[in-house]
Protein backbone atom coordinates (compact mmCIF):
# COMPACT_ATOMS: atom_id res chain seq x y z
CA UNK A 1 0.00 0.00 0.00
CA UNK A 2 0.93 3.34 -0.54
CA UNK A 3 0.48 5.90 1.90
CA UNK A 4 0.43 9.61 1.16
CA UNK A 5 3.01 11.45 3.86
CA UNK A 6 2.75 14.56 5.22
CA UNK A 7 5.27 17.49 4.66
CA UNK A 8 6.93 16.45 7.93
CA UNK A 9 8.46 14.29 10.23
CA UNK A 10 6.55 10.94 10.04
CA UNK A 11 7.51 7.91 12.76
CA UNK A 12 6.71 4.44 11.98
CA UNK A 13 6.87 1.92 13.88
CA UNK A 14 6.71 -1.55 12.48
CA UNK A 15 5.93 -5.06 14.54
CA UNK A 16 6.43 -8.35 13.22
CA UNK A 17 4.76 -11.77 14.88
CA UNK A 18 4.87 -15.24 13.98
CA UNK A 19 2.89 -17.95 15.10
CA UNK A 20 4.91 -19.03 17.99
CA UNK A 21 4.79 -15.90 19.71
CA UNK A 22 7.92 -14.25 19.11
CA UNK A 23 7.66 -10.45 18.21
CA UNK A 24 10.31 -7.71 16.70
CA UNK A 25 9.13 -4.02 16.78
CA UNK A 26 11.03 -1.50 14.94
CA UNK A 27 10.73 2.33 14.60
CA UNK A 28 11.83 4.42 12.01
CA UNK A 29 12.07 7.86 10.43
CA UNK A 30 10.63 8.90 7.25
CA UNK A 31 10.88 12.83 6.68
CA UNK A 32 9.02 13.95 3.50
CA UNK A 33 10.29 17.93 2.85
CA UNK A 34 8.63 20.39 0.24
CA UNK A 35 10.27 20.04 -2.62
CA UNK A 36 11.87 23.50 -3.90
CA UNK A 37 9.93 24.44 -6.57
CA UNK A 38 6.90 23.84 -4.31
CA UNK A 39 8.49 26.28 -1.48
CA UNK A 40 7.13 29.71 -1.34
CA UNK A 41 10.33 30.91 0.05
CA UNK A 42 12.02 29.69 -3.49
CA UNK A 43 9.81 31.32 -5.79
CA UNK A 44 10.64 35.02 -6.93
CA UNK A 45 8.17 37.79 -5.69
CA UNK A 46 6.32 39.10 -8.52
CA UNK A 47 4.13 42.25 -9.08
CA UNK A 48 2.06 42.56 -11.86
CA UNK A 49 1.56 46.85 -12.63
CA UNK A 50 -1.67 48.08 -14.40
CA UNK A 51 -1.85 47.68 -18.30
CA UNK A 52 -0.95 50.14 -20.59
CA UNK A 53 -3.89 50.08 -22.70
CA UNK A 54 -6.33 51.38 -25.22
CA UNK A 55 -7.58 48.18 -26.48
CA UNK A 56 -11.12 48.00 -26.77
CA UNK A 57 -11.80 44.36 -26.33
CA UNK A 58 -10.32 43.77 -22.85
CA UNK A 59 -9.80 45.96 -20.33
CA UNK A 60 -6.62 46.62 -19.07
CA UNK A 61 -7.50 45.43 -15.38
CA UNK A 62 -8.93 41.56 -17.24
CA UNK A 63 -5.50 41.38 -19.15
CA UNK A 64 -4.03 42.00 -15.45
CA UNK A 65 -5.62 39.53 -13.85
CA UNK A 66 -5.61 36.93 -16.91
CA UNK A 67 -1.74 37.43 -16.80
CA UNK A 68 -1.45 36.99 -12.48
CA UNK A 69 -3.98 33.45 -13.10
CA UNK A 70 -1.46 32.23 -15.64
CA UNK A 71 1.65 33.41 -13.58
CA UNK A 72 0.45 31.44 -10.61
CA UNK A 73 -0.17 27.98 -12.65
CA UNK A 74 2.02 25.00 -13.01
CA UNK A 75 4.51 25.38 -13.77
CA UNK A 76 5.07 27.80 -10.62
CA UNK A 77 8.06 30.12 -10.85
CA UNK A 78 6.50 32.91 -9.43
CA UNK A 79 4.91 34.32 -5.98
CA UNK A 80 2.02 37.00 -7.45
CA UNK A 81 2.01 39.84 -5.02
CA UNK A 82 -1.48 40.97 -4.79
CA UNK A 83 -2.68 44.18 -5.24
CA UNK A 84 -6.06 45.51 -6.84
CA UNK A 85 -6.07 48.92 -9.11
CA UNK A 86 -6.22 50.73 -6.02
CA UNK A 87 -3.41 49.73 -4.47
CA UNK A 88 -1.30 50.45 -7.78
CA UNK A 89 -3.00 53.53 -7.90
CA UNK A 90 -1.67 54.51 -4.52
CA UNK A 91 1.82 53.39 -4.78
CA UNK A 92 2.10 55.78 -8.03
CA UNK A 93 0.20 58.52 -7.00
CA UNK A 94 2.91 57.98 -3.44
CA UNK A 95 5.69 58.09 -6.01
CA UNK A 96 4.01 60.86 -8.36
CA UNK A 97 4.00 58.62 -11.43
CA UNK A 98 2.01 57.67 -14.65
CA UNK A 99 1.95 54.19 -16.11
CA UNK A 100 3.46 55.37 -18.92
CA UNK A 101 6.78 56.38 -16.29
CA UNK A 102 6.97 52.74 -15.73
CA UNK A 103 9.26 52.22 -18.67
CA UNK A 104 12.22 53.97 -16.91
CA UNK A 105 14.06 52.13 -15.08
CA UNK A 106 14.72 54.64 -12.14
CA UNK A 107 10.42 54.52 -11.68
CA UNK A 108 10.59 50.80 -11.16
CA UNK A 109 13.60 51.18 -8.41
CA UNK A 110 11.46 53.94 -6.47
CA UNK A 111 8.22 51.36 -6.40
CA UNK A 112 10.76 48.56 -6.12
CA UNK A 113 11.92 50.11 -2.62
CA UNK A 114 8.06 50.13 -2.08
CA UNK A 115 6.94 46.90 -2.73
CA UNK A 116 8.72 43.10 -1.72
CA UNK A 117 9.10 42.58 -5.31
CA UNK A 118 11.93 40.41 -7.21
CA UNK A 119 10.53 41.92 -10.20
CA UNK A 120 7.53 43.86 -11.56
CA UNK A 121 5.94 42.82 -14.73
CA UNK A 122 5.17 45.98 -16.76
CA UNK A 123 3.01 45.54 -20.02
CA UNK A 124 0.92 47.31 -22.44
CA UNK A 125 -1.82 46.18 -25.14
CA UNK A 126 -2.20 47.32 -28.70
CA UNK A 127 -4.89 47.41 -31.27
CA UNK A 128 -3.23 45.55 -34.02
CA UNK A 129 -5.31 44.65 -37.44
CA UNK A 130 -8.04 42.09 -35.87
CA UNK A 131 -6.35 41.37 -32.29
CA UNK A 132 -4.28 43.12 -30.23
CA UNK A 133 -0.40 42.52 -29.29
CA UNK A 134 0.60 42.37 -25.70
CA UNK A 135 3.61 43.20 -24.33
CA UNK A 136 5.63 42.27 -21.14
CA UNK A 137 8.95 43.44 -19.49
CA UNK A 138 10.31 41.80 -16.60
CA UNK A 139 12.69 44.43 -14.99
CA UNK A 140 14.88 43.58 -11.50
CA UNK A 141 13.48 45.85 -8.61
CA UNK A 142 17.05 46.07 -7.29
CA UNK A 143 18.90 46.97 -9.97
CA UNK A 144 15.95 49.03 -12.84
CA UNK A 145 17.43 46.00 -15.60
CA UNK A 146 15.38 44.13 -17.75
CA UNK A 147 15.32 40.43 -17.15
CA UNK A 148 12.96 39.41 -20.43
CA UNK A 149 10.98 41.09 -22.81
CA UNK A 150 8.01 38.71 -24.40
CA UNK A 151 5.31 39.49 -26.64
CA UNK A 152 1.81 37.68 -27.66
CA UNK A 153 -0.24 38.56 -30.42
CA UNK A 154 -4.09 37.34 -29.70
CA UNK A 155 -6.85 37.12 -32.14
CA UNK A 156 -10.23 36.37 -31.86
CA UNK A 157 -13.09 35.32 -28.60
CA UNK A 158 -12.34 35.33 -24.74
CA UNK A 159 -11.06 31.40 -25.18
CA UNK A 160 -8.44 32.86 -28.16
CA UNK A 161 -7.22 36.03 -25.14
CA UNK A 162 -7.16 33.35 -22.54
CA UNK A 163 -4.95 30.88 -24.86
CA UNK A 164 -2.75 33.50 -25.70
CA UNK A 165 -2.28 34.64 -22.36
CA UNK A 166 -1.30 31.38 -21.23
CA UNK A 167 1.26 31.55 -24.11
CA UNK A 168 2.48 34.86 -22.52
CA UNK A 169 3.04 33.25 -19.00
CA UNK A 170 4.74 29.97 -20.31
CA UNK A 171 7.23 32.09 -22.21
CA UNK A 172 7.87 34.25 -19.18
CA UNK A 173 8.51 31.46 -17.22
CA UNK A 174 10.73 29.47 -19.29
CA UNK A 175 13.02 33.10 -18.85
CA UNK A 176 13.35 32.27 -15.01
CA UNK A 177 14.00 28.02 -14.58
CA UNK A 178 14.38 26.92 -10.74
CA UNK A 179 17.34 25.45 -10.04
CA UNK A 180 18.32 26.20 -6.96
CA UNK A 181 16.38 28.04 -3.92
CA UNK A 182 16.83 30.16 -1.44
């Protein structure tokens, strides 16, 4: 049988009888850990800024939130800081920026002092022929550099947008592989 352990020190202990009486117990140790790319602590803190956006299709708060669902699917790389329009609202109004100031580096240091971000995701949307073409920066909070730069161009009904976004995410993530925490 196969017994599903917790995330923990688990004790066993085993006893063995025959049929003339003698017995043998025996204890042991089985500790099951969290594997790293499970671990919170291992995953890179992530905020997701407001959409730069005029597209008329989807709002740039749905492409937000689209892009945070993906971010926080397998396979995890990420740990989404949350935080609703008002709470981005706040932190640039605090720092006495426009979305649009997000593309300079020294912005994303000031909110990066602000937040417990590893990195801020900072995108925009454009009207392009029949879709739209959304675009994503991954810039270090520390240092104002850009860690990737992806790009998905999306065509069509909410299942197309959703599909595409998914594309988005995986690409993002294959930018920042585990392989080592902490």
């Amino acid at each position: 049988n196969k017994i599903k352990l917790p995330y923990s020190v688990n004790i066993f202990t085993l006893i063995a009888a025959d049929l003339a009486g003698n017995r043998v117990t025996h204890s042991f140790v089985a500790v099951r850990k969290v594997p790293e790319y499970l671990d919170e602590e291992c995953r890179l803190k992530t905020g997701v800024t407001p959409f730069n956006s005029a597209e008329k299709r989807h709002s740039p708060e749905a492409i937000k939130r689209q892009i945070e669902t993906e971010m926080i699917r397998e396979p995890i790389r990420f740990h989404v800081l949350e935080r609703d329009s008002e709470g981005w609202n706040f932190i640039l109004q605090e720092q006495r920026l426009r979305l649009s100031d997000l593309a300079d580096p020294q912005s994303v240091l000031r909110i990066g002092k602000m937040l417990p971000a590893d990195i801020l995701l900072i995108g925009s949307a454009v009207s392009e022929g029949r879709g739209m073409t959304i675009f994503v920066k991954g810039v270090d909070t520390e240092e104002g550099i850009s860690l990737c730069a992806e790009d998905v161009y999306i065509e069509g009904n909410r299942e197309h947008f959703i599909y595409g976004i998914h594309g988005l995410a995986l690409k993002i993530k294959q930018q920042f592989p585990l392989v080592a925490g902490k």
